[in-house]
N, C-alpha and C. Protein backbone atom coordinates (compact mmCIF):
# COMPACT_ATOMS: atom_id res chain seq x y z
N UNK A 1 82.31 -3.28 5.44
CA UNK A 1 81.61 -2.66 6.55
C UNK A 1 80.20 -3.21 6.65
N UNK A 2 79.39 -3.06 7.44
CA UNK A 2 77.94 -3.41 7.75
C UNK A 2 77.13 -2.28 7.09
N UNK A 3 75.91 -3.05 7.31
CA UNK A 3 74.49 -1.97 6.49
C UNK A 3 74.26 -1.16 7.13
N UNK A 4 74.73 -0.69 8.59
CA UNK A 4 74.11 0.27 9.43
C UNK A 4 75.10 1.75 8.67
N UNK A 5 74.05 2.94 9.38
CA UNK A 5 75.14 3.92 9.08
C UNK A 5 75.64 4.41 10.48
N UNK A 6 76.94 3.93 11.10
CA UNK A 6 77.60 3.89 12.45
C UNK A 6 79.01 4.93 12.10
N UNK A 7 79.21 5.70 13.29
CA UNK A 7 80.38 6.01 13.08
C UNK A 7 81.19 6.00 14.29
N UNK A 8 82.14 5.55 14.10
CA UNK A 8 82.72 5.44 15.64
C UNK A 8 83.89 6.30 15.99
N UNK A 9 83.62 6.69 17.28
CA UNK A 9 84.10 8.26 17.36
C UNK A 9 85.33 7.44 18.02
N UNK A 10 85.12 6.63 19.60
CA UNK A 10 86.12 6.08 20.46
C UNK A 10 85.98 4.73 20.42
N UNK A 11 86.72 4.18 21.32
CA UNK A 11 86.30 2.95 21.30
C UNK A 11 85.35 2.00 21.96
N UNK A 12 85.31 3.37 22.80
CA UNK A 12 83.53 2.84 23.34
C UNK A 12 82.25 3.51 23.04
N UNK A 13 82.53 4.84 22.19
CA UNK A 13 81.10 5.69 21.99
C UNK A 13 80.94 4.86 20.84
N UNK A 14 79.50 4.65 20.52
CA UNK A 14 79.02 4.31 19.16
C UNK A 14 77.73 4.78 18.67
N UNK A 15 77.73 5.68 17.77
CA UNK A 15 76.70 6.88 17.55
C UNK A 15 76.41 6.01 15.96
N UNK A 16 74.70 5.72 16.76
CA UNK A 16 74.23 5.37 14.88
C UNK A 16 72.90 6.17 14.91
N UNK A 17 73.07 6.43 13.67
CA UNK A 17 71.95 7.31 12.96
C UNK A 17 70.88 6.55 12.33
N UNK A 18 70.11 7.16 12.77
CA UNK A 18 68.21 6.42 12.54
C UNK A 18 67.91 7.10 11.38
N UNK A 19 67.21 6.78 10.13
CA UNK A 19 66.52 7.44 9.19
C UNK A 19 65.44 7.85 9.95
N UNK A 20 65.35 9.49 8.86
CA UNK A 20 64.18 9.97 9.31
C UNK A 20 62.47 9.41 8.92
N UNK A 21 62.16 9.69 9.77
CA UNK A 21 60.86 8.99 9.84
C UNK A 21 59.71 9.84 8.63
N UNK A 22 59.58 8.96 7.98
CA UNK A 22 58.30 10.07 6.64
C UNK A 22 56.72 9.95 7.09
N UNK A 23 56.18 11.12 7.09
CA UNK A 23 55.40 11.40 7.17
C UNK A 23 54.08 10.89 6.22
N UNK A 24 53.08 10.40 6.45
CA UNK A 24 52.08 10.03 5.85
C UNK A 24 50.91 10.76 5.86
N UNK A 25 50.50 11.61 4.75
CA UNK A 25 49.44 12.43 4.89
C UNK A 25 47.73 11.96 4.66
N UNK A 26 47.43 12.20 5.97
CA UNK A 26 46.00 10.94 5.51
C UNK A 26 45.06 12.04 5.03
N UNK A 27 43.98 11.71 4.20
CA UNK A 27 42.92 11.94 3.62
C UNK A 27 41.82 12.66 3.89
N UNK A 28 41.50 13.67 3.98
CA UNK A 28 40.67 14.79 4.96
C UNK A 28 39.54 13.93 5.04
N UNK A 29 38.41 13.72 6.01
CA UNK A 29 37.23 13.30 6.25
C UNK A 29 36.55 14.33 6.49
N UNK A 30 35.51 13.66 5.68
CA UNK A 30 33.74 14.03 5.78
C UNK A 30 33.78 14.67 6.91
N UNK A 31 33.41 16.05 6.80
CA UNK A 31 32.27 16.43 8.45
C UNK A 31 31.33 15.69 8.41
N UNK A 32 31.11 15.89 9.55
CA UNK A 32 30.18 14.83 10.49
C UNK A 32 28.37 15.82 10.32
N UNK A 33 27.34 14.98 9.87
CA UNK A 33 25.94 15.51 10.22
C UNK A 33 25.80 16.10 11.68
N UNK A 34 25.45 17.42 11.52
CA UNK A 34 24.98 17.41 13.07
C UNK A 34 23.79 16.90 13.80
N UNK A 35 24.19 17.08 15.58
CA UNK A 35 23.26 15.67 15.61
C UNK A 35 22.06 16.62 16.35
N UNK A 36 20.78 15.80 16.65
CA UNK A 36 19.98 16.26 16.96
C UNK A 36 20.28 17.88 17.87
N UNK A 37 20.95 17.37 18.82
CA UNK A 37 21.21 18.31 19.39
C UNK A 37 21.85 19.92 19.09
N UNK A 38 22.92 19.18 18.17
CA UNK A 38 23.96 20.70 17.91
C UNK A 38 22.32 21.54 16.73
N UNK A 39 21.26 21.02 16.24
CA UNK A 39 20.64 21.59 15.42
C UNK A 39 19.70 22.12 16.21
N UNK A 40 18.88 21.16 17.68
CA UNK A 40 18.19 22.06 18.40
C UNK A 40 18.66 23.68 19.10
N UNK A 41 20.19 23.44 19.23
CA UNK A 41 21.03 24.75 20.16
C UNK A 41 21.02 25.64 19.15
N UNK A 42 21.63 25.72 17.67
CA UNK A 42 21.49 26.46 16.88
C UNK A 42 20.21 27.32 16.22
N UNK A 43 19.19 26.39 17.10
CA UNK A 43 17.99 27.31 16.59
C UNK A 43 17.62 28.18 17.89
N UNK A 44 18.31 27.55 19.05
CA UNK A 44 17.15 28.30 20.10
C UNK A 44 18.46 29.55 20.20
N UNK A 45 19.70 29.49 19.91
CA UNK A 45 21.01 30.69 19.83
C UNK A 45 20.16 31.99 19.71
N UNK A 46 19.38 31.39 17.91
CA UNK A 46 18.92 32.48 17.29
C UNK A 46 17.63 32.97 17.64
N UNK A 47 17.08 32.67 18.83
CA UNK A 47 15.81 33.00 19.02
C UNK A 47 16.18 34.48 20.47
N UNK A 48 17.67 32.99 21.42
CA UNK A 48 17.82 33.57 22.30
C UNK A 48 19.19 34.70 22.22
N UNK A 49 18.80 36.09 21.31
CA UNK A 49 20.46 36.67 20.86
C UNK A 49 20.49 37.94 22.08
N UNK A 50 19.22 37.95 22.76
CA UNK A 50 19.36 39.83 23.85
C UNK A 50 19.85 38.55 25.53
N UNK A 51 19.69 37.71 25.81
CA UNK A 51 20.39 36.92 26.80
C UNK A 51 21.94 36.44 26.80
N UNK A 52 22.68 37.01 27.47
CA UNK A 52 23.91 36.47 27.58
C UNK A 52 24.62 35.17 27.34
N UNK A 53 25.98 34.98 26.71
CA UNK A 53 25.59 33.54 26.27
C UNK A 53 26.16 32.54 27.79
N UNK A 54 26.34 33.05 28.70
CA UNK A 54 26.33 31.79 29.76
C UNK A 54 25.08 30.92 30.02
N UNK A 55 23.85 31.75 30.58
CA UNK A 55 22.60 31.84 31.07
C UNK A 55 22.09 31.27 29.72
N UNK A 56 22.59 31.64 28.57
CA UNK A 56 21.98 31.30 27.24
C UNK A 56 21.88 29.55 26.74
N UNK A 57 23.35 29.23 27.49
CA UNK A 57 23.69 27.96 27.38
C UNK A 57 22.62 27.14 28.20
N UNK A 58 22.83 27.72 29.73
CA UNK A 58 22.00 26.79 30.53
C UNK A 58 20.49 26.55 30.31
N UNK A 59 19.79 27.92 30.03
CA UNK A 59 18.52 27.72 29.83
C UNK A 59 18.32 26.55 28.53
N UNK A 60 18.89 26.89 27.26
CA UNK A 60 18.93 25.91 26.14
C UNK A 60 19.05 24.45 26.65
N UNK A 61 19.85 24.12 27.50
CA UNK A 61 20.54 22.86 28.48
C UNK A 61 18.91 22.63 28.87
N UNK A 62 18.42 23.52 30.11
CA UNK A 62 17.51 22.96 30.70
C UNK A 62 15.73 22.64 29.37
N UNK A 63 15.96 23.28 28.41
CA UNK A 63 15.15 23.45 27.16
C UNK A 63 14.90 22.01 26.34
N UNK A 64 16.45 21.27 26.72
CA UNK A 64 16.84 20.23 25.93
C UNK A 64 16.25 18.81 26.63
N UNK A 65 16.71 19.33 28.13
CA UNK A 65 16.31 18.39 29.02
C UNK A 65 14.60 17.99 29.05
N UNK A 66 14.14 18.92 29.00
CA UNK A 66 12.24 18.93 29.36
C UNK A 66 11.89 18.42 27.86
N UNK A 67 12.56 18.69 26.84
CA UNK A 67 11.87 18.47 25.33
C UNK A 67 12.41 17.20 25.61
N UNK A 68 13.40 16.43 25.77
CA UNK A 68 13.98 15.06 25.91
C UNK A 68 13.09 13.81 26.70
N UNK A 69 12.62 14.33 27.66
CA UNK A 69 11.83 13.78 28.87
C UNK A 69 10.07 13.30 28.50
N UNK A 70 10.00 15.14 27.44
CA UNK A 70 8.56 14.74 27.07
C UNK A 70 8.38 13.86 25.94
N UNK A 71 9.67 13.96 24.79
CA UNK A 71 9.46 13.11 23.99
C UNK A 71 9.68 11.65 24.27
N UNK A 72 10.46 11.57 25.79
CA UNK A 72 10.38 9.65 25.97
C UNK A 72 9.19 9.31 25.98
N UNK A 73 8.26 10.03 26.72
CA UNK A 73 6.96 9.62 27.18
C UNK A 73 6.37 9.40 26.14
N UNK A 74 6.53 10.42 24.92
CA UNK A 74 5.45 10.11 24.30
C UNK A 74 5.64 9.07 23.38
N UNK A 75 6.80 8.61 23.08
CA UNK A 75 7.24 7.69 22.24
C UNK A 75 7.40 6.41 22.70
N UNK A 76 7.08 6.42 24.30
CA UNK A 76 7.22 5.15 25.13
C UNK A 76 5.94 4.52 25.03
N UNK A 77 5.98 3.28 24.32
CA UNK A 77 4.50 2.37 24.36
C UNK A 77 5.28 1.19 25.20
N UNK A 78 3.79 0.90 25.90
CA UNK A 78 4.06 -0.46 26.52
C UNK A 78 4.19 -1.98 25.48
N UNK A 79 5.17 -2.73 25.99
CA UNK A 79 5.42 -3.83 24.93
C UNK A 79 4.55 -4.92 24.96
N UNK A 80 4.24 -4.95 23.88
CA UNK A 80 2.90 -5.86 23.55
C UNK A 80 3.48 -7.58 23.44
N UNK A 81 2.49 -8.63 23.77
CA UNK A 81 3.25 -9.81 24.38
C UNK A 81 2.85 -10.61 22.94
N UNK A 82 4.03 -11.36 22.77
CA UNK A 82 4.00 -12.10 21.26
C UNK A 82 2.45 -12.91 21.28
N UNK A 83 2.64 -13.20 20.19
CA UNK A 83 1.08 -14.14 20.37
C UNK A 83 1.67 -15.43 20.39
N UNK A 84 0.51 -15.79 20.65
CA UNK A 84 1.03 -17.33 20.93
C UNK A 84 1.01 -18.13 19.30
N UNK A 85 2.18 -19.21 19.28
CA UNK A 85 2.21 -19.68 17.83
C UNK A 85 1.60 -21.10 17.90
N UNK A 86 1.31 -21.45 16.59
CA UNK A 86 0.64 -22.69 16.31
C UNK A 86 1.70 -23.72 16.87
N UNK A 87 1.30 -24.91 17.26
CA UNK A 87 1.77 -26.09 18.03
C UNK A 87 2.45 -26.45 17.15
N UNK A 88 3.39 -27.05 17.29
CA UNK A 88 5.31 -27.53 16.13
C UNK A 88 4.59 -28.72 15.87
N UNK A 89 4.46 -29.45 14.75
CA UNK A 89 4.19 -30.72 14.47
C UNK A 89 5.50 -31.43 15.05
N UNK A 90 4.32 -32.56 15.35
CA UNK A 90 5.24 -33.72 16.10
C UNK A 90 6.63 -34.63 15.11
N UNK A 91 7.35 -34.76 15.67
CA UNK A 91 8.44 -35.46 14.93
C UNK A 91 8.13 -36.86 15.14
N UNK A 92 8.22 -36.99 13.45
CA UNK A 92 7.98 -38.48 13.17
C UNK A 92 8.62 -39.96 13.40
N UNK A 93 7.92 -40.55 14.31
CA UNK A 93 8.79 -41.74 14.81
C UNK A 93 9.63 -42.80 13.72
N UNK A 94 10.15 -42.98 14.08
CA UNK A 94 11.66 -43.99 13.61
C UNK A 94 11.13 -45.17 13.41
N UNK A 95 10.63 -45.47 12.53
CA UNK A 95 10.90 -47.21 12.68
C UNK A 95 11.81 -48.14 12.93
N UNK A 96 11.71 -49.03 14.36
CA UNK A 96 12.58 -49.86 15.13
C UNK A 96 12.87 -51.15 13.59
């Protein structure tokens, strides 16, 4: 007989059986640091606990936005222009 496992019912049905497929259990990962953000929301949660948490969300949202905006500015310097470098010495001629 062949390597498959086939069984034949008629002479035209032909029913073959697939091994089952094994499962591979992967390796739990690291939580993740939270990021700036999830640590700014968690502080303003606890500041903001007598406001509802819809309104709670948005204001925090709009909280995030204005602290985001002011810190580009302040961290935005204008880019300063390379200096100019010393002249490349000349490449030395070939004697003909």
């Amino acid at each position: 007989m062949s390597d498959c496992d086939c069984e034949i019912k008629d002479v035209e049905e032909v029913v073959i059986q697939e091994p089952a497929e094994v499962k591979v259990e992967k390796p739990p990962r690291a939580p993740r640091k939270p990021s700036a953000y999830n640590l700014f929301v968690k502080e303003q949660m606890a500041k903001m606990k007598d406001v509802p948490a819809k309104e709670r969300m948005s204001k925090i949202g709009q909280l995030w936005k204005e602290q985001k905006e002011v810190g580009a500015k302040k961290t935005t310097k204008p880019k300063a222009k390379p200096k100019a470098s010393k002249p490349k010495a000349k490449a030395k001629k070939s004697k003909e």
